[in-house]
Protein backbone atom coordinates (compact mmCIF):
# COMPACT_ATOMS: atom_id res chain seq x y z
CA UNK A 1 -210.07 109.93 50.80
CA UNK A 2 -209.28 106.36 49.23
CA UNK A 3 -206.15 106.06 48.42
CA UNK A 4 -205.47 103.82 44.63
CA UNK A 5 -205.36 100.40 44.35
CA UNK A 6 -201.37 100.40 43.78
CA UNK A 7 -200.70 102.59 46.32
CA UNK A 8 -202.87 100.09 48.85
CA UNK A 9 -200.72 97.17 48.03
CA UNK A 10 -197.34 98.94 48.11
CA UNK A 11 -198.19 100.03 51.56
CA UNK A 12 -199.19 96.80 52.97
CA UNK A 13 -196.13 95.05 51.35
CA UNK A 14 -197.88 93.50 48.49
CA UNK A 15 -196.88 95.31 45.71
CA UNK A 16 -197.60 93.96 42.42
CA UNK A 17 -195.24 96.54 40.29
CA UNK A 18 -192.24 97.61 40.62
CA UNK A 19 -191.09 100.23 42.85
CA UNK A 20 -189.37 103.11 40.90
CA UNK A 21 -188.33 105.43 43.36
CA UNK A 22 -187.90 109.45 42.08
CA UNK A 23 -185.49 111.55 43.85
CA UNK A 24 -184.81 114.84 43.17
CA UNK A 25 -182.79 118.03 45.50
CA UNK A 26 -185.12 120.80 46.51
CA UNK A 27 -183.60 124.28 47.60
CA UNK A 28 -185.85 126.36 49.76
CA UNK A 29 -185.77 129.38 52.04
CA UNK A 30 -186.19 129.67 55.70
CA UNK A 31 -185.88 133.33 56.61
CA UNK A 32 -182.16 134.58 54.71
CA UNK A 33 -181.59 130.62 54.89
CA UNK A 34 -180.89 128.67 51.71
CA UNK A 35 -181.85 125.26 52.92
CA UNK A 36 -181.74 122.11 50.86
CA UNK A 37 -184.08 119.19 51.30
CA UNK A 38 -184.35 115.82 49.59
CA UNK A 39 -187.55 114.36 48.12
CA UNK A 40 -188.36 110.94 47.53
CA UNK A 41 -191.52 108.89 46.02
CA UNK A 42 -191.98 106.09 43.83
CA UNK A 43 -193.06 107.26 40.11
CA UNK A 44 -194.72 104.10 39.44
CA UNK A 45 -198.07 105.36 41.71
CA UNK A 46 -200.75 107.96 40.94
CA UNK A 47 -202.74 110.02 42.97
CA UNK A 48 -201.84 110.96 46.39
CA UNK A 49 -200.88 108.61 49.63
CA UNK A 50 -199.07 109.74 52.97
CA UNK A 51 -196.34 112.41 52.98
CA UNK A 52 -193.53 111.55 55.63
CA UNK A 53 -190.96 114.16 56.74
CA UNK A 54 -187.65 113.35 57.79
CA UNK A 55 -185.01 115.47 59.78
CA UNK A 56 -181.31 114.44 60.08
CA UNK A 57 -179.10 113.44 63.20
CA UNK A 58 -176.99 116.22 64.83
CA UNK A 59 -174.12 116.17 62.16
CA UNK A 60 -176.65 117.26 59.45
CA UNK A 61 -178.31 116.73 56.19
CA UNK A 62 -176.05 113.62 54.88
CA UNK A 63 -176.50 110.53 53.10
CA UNK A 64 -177.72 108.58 55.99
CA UNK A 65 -181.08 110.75 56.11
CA UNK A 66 -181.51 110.53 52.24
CA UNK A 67 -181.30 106.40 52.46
CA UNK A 68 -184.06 106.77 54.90
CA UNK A 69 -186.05 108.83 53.14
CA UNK A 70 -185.64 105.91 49.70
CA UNK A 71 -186.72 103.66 51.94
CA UNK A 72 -190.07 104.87 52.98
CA UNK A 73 -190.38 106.30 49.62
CA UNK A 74 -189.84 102.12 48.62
CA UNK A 75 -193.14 102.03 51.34
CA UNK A 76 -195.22 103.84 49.20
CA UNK A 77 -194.70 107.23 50.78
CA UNK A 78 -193.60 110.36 49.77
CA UNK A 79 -190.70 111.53 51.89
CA UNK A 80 -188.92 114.64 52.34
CA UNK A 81 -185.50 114.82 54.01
CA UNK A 82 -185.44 118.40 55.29
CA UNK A 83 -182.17 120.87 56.25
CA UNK A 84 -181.58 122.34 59.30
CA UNK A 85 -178.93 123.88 59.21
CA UNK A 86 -178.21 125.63 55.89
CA UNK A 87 -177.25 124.48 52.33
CA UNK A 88 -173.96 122.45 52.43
CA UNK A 89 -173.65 123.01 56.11
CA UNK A 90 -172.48 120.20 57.92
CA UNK A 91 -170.49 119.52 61.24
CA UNK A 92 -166.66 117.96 60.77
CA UNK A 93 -166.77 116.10 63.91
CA UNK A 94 -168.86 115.77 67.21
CA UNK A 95 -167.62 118.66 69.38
CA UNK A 96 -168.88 120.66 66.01
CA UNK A 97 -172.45 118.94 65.72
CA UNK A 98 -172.74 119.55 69.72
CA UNK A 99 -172.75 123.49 68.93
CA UNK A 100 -174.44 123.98 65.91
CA UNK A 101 -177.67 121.27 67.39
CA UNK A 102 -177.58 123.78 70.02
CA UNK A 103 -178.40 126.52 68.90
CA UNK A 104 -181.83 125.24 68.05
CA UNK A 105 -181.74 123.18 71.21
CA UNK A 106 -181.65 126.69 73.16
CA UNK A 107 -184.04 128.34 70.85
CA UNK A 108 -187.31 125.88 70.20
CA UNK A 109 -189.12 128.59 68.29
CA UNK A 110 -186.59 128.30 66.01
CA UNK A 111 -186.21 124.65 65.89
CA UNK A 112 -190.27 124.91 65.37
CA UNK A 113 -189.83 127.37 62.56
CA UNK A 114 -187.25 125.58 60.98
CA UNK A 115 -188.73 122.60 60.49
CA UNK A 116 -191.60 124.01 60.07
CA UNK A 117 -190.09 125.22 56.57
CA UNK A 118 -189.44 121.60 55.54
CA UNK A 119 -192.86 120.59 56.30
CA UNK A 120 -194.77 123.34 54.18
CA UNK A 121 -192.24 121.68 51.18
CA UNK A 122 -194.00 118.72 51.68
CA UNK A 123 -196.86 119.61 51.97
CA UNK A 124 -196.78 121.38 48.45
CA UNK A 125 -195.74 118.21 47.05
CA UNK A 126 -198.59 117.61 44.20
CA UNK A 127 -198.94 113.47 45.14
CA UNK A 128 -199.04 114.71 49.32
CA UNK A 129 -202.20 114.17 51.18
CA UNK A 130 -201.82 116.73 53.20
CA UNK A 131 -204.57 115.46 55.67
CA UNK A 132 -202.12 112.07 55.89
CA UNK A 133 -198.34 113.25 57.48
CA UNK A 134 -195.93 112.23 59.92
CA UNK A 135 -192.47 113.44 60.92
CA UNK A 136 -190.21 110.97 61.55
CA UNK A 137 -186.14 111.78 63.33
CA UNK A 138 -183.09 110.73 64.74
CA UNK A 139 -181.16 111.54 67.30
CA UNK A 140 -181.31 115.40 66.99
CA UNK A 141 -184.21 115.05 64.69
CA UNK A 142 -186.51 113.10 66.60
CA UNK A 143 -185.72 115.80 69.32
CA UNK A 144 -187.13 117.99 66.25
CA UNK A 145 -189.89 116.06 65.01
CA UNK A 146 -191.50 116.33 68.50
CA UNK A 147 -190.65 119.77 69.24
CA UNK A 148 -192.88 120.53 65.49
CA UNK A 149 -195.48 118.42 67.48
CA UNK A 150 -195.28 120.12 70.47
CA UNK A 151 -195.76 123.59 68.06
CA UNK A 152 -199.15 122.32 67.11
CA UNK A 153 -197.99 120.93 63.57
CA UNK A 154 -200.87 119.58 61.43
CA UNK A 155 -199.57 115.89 61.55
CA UNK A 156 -201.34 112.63 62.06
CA UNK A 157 -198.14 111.20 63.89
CA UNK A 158 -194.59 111.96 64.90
CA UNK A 159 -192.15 108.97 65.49
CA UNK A 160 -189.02 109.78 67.38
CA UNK A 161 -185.55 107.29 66.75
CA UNK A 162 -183.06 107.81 69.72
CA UNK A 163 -184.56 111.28 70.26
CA UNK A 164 -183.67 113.48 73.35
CA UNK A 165 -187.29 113.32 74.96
CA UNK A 166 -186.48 117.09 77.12
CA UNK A 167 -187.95 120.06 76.11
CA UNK A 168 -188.27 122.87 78.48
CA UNK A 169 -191.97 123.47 77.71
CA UNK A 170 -193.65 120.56 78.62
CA UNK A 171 -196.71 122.10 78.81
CA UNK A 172 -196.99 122.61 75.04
CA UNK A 173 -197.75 118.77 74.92
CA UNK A 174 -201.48 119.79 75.01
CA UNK A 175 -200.66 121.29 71.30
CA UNK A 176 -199.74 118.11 69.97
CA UNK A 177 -202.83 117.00 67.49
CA UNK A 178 -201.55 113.43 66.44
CA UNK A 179 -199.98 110.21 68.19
CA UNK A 180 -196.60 109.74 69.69
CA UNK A 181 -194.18 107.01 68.76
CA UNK A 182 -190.88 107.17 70.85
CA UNK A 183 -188.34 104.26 70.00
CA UNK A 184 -185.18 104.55 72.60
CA UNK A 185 -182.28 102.42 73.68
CA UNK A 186 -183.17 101.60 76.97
CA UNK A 187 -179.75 102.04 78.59
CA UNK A 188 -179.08 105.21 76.33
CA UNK A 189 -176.45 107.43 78.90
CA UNK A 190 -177.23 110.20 76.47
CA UNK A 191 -181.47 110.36 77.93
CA UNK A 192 -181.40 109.05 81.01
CA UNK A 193 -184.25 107.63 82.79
CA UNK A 194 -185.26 111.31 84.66
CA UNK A 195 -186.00 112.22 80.73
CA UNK A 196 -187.61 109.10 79.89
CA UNK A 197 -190.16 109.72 82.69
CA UNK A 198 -190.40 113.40 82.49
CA UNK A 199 -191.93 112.62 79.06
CA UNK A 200 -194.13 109.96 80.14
CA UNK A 201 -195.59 113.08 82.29
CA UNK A 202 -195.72 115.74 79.99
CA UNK A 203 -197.39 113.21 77.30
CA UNK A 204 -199.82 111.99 80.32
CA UNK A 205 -201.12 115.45 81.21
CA UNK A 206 -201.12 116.83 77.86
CA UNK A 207 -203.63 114.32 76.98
CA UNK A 208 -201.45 112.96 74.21
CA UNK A 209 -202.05 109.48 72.46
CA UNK A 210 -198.41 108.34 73.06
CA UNK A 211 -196.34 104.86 72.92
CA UNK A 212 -192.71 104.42 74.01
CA UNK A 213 -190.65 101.47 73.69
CA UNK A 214 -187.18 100.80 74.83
CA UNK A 215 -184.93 98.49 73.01
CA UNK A 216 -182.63 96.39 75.33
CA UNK A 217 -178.73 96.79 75.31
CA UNK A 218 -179.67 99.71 73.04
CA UNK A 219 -177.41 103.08 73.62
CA UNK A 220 -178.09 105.90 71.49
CA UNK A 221 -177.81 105.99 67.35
CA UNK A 222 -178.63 102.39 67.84
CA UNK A 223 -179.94 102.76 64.23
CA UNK A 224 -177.18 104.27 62.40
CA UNK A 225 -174.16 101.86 61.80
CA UNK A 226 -171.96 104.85 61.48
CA UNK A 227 -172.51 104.52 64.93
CA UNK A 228 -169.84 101.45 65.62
CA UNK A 229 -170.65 98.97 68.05
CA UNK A 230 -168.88 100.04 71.15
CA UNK A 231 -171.78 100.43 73.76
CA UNK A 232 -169.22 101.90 76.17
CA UNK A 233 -169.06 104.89 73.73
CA UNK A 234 -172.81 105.79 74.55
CA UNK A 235 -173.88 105.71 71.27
CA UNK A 236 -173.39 102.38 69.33
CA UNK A 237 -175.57 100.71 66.10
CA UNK A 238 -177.59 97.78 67.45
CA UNK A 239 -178.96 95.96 64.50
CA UNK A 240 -182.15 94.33 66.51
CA UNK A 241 -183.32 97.85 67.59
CA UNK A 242 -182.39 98.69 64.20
CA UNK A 243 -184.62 96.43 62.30
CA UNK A 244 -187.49 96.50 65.33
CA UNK A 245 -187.72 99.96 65.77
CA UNK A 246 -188.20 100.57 61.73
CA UNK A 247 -190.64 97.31 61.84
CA UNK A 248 -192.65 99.43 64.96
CA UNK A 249 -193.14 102.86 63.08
CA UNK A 250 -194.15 100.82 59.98
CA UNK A 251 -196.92 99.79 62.57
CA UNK A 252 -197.67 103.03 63.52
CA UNK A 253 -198.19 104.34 60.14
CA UNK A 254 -200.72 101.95 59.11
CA UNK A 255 -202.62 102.45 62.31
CA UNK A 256 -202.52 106.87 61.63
CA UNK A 257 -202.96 106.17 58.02
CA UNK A 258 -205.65 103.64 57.80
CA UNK A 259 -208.18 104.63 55.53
């Protein structure tokens, strides 16, 4: 379909009216789950455009997932920042985060399922094309984002931020129906290079349409400035990566998008 006039020039940075960017708290079930997701668009387009969906690092749904999701709603798409773990849940520190991402990194049907949840949200969303979405992540959520892939998720593209590239069913790559975007730090301790290549594999003999490119003196969370800037640490913000990784999936989306 052709997308409006408005929506055309928001999306290629020319916008001739003002962005005003809706947000609104969605609760929705997964199983028993109360799950709570966070929707963003900007109210000054009509018709439909691109849906994107967004899942959070490790330590949960938080403000740091929401900002993302303003700013590709501020990029003319609709965005949905889905839950994970549960309504209000949220890990206190690391050593926390480490067990409760674990439990869906040991169970991938249930990562798959879960997020699964947050993309049928979206895809209810009256101004969604449902024919046009991605699933963007960090950290623990790009780890998700390609796991829905992997799943055989309807999506034209998945773009994974300082993702762990593993999965233990490499073979499910063949399931994976749009492209692959996978932005890492290039001396990330946290997916070493074994990963990094194990994925080139499983994307090469799954016949997947798939990019990867490493940002120097990148670690991992190089895109969060929560993050600090101690590269020692293993995880550290990195501004460059930072701004060139969100400049590379803006690429990416007008190549899976182009209409």
């Amino acid at each position: 379909m052709k997308y409006p006039l408005s929506a055309f020039l928001l999306l290629t940075g020319a916008a001739m009216v003002q962005a005003k960017i809706h947000t609104e708290e969605i609760d929705y079930k997964h199983g028993d789950v109360v799950l709570q997701g966070y929707l963003a668009y900007d109210d000054s387009l009509s018709g439909k455009r691109p849906g994107v969906l967004v899942v959070h690092e490790w330590m949960g749904h938080n403000p740091y997932v929401r900002k993302r999701a303003e700013q590709l709603a501020e990029l003319g798409y609709v965005a949905f920042a889905l839950d994970m773990y549960g309504k209000g849940v949220h890990a206190k520190d690391a050593q926390e985060a480490g067990k409760m991402a674990s439990v869906y990194k040991n169970d991938r049907k249930l990562m798959r399922a879960r997020a699964g949840a947050g993309l049928s949200v979206l895809l209810k969303q009256k101004n969604v094309d449902p024919k046009d979405v991605a699933a963007i992540g960090y950290c623990f959520g790009g780890t998700t984002a390609l796991e829905l892939a992997r799943g055989g998720a309807d999506l034209a593209g998945v773009v994974s931020f300082h993702g762990d590239l593993a999965t233990p069913t490499p073979e499910d790559a063949k399931n994976i129906k749009g492209k692959v975007l996978a932005l890492h730090g290039a001396d990330d301790p946290l997916v070493p290079e074994k990963v990094v290549e194990a994925f080139e594999q499983e994307m090469r003999k799954g016949g997947v349409d798939w990019e990867l490119v490493k940002y120097g003196n990148a670690v991992h969370s190089f895109t969060n400035p929560d993050a600090g800037n101690d590269n020692s640490k293993g995880a550290a913000y990195n501004a460059k990566a930072d701004h060139r990784s969100w400049q590379a999936m803006k690429d990416f989306f007008a190549e899976i998008f182009k209409k």
